[in-house]
Protein backbone atom coordinates (compact mmCIF):
# COMPACT_ATOMS: atom_id res chain seq x y z
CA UNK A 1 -65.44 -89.26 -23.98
CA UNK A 2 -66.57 -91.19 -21.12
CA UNK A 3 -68.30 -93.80 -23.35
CA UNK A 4 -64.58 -94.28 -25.51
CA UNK A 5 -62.74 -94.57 -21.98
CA UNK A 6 -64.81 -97.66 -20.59
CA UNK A 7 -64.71 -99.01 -23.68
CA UNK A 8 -61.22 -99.24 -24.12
CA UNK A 9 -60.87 -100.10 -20.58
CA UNK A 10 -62.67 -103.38 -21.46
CA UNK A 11 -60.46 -104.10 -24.71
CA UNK A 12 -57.24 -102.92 -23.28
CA UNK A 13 -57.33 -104.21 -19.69
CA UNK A 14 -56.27 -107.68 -20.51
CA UNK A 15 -53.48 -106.66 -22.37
CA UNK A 16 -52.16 -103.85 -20.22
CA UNK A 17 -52.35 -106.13 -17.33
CA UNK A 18 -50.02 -108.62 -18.92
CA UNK A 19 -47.74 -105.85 -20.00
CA UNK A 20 -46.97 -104.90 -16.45
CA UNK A 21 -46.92 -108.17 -15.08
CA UNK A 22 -44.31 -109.16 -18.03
CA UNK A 23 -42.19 -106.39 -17.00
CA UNK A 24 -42.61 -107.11 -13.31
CA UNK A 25 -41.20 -110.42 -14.09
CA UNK A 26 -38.25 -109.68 -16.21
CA UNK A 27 -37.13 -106.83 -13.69
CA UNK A 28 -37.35 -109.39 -10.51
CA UNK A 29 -34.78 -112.22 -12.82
CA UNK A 30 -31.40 -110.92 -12.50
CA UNK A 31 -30.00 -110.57 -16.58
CA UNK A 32 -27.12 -113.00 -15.43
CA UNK A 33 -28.93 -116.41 -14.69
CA UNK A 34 -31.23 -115.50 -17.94
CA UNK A 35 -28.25 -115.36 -19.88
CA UNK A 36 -26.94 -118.50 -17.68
CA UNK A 37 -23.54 -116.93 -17.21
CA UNK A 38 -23.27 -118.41 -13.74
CA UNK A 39 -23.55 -122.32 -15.06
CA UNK A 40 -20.69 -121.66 -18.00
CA UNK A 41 -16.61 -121.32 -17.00
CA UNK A 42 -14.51 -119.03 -18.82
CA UNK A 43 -11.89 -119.72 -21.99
CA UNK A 44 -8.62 -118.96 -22.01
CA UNK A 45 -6.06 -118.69 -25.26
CA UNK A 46 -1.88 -118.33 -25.39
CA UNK A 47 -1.05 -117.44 -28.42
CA UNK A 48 2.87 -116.98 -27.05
CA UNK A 49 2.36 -121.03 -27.74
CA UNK A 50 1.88 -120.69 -31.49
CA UNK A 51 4.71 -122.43 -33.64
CA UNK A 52 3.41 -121.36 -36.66
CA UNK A 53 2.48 -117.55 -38.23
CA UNK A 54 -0.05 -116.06 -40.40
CA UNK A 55 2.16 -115.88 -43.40
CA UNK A 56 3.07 -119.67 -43.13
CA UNK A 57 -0.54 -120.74 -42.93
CA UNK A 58 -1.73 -118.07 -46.09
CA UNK A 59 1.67 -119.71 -48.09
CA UNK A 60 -0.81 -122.89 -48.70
CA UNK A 61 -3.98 -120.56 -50.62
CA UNK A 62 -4.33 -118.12 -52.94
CA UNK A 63 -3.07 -114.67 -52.52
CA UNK A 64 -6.99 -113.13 -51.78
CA UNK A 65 -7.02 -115.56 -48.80
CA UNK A 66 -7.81 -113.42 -46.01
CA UNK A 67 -7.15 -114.88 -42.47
CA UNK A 68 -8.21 -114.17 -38.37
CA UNK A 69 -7.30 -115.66 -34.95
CA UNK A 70 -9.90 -117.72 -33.29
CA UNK A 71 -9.43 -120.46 -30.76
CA UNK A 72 -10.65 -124.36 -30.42
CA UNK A 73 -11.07 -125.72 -26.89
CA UNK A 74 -8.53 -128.33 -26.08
CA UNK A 75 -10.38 -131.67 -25.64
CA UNK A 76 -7.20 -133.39 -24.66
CA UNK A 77 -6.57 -131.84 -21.21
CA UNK A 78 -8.25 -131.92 -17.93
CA UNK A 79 -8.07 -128.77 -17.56
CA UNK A 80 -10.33 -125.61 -19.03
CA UNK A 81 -8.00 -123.69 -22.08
CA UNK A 82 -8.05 -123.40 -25.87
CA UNK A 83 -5.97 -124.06 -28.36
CA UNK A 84 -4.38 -120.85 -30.83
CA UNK A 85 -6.52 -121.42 -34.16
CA UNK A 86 -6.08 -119.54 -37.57
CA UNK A 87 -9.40 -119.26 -39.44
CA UNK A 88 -8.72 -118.72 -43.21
CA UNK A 89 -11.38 -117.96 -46.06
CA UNK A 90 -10.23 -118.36 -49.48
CA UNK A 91 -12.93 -118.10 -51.73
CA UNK A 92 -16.27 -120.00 -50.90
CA UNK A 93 -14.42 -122.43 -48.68
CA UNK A 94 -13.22 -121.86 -44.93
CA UNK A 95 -10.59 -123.85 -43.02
CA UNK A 96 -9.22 -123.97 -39.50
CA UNK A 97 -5.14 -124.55 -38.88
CA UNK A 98 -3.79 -125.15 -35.36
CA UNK A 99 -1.51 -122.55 -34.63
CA UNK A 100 0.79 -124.82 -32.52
CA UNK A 101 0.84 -127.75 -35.19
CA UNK A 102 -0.01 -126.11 -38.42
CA UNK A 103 -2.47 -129.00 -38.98
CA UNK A 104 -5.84 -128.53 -40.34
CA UNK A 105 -8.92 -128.47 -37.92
CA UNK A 106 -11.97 -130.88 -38.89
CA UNK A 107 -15.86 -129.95 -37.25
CA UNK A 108 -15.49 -131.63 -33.71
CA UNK A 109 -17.66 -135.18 -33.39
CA UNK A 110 -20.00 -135.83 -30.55
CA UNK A 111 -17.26 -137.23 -28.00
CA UNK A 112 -14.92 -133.91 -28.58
CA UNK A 113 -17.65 -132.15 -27.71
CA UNK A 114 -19.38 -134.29 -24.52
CA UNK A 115 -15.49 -132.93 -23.02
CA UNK A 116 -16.01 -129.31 -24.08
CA UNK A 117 -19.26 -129.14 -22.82
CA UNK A 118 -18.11 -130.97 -19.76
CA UNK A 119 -15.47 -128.30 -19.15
CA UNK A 120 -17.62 -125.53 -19.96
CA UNK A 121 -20.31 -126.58 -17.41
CA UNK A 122 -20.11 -125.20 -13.58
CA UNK A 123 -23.24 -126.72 -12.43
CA UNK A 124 -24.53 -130.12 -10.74
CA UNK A 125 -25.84 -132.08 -13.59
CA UNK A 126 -24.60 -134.54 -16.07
CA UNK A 127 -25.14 -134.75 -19.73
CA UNK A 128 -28.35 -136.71 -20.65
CA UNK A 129 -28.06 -136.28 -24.47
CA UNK A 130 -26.12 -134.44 -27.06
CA UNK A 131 -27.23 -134.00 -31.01
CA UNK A 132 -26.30 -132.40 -33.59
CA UNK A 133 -28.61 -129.32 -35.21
CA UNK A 134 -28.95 -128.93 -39.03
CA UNK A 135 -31.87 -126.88 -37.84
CA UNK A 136 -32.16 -124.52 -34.96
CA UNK A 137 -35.04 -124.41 -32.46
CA UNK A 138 -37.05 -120.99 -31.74
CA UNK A 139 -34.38 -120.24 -28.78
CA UNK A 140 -31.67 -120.00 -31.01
CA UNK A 141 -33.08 -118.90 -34.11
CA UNK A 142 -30.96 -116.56 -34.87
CA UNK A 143 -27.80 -118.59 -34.80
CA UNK A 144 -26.16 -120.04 -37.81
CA UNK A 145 -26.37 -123.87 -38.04
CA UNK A 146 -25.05 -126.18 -37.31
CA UNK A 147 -24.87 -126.60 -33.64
CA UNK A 148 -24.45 -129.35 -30.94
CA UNK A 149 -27.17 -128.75 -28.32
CA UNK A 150 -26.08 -130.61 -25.44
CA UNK A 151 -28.48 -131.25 -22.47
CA UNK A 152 -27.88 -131.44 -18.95
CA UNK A 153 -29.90 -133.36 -15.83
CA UNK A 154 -29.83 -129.78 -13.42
CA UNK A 155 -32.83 -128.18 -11.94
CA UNK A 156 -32.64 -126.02 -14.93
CA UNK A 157 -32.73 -128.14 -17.54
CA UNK A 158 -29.71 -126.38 -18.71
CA UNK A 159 -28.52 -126.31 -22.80
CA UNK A 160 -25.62 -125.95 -24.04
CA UNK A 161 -25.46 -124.75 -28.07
CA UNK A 162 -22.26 -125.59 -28.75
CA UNK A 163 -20.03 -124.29 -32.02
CA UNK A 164 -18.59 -127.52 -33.93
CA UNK A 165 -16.09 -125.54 -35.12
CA UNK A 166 -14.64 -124.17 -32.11
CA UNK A 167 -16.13 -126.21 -28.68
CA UNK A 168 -17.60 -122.98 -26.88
CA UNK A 169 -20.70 -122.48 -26.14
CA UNK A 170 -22.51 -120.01 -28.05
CA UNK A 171 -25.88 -119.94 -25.74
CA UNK A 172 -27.20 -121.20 -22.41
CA UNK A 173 -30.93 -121.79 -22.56
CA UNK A 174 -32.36 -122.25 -19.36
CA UNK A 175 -35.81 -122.51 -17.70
CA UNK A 176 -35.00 -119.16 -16.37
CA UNK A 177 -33.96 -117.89 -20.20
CA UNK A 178 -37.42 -119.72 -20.94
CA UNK A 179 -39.54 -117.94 -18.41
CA UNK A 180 -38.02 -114.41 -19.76
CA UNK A 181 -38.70 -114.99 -23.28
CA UNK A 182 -41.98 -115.79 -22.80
CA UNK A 183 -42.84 -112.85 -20.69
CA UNK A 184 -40.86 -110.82 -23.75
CA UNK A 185 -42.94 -112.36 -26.04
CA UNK A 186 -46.15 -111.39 -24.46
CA UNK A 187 -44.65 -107.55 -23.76
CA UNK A 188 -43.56 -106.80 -27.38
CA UNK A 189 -46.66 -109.00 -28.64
CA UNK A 190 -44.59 -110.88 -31.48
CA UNK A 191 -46.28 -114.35 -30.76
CA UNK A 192 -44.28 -115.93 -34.03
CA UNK A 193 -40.02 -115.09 -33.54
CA UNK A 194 -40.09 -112.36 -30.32
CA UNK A 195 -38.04 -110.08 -31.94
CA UNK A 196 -40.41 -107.62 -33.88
CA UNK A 197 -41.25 -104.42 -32.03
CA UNK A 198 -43.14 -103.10 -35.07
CA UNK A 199 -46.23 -106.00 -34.82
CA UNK A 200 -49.37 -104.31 -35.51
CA UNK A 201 -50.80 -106.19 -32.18
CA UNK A 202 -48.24 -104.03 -30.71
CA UNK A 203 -48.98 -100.94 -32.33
CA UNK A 204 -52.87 -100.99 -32.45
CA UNK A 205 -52.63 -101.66 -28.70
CA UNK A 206 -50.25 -99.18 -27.81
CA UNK A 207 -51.91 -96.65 -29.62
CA UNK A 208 -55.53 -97.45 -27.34
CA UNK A 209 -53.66 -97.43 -24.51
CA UNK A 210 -52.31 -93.88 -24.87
CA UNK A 211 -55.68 -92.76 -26.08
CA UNK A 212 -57.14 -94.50 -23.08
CA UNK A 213 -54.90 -92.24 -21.16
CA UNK A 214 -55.74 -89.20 -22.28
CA UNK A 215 -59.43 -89.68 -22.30
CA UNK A 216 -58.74 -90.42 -18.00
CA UNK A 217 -56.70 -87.17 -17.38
CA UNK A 218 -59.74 -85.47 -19.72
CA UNK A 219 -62.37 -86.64 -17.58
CA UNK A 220 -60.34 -85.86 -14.54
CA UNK A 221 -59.71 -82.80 -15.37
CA UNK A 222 -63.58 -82.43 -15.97
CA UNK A 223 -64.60 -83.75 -12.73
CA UNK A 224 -61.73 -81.61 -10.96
CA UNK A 225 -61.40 -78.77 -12.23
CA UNK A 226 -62.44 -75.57 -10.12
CA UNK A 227 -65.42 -74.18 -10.15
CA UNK A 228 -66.51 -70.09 -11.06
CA UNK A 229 -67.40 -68.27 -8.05
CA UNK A 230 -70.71 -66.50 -8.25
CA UNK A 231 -71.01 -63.24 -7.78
């Protein structure tokens, strides 16, 4: 028993060292700046605005149309707010109608959305680049392209993913963000997406480590335990 216990000390020693020091790390970063809540301003909708109803939008498509309220953020303003949208799927295609227009809504260009990002963004940089994403990096992988990723100048190095469709940001990615993934990414030992909790890394090592455990209390409990009084 003694023999298995140092030798899974010296395999497991590494590993269990980086598991506390990953979760050290991600309980010290507050969940707010990883998320980057703090460097993106809040959307708000009036629908009391919309001209138009549901029933005037479905009129134009077929009767298995179905339809849903979402919201575009109004480039045309100084100000921070969002436009009333109607989102309609009628068969394999999609469309967008302004709800105080009736007009339909094309994919925002790269100017549209150099505003909504602008308006979006409460920190101290400036845009440096914005392109468009027909493929996603590893920190958004499991968004649906396409998305604008739009790049600020901050301390950060702030991103914005931005929705074509509707102007808001999806994600913040952050150096912070960064930081926490990677520590995730060593603690659940999924070195390829950092999302699987069923790795075999993960359960191989898990496994050693609790039978490293019990062969410590065992000798413990050997070296400890009280000893039969002679009569």
């Amino acid at each position: 028993m003694r023999k298995a216990h140092n030798y899974l000390g010296l395999i497991l020693f590494v590993q269990i060292g980086l598991w506390f020091l990953s979760g050290l790390v991600m309980a010290l970063l507050p969940i707010d700046e990883v998320r980057g809540n703090h460097l993106k301003n809040s959307i708000t909708t009036s629908w009391h605005k919309a001209a138009f109803s549901p029933s005037d939008i479905l009129s134009e498509h077929s009767s298995s149309a179905s339809l849903s309220l979402t919201y575009r953020v109004n480039t045309s303003q100084s100000s921070l707010d969002a436009i009333p949208v109607y989102y309609v799927v009628d068969g394999d295609n999609a469309y967008r109608y302004s709800a105080l227009t009736g007009e339909r809504l094309n994919a925002l260009q790269e100017k549209a959305v150099r505003k909504a990002a602008t308006k979006q963004y409460a920190g101290d940089g400036d845009i440096v680049e914005a392109q468009r994403l027909d493929e996603l990096p590893q920190e958004v992988q499991n968004l649906s392209a396409p998305l604008w990723q739009v790049s600020f100048n901050d301390e950060l190095n702030t991103r914005f993913y931005i929705d074509p469709n509707t102007g808001s940001v999806s994600r913040v990615r952050t150096d912070t963000w960064r930081l926490f993934d990677f520590m995730w990414m060593l603690h659940i030992m999924d070195y390829k997406d950092r999302s699987n909790f069923n790795t075999p890394w993960l359960i191989a090592f898990s496994g050693s480590a609790f039978l490293f455990t019990l062969t410590g209390v065992a000798l413990l409990y050997k070296r400890f335990k009280p000893k039969k009084k002679k009569r």
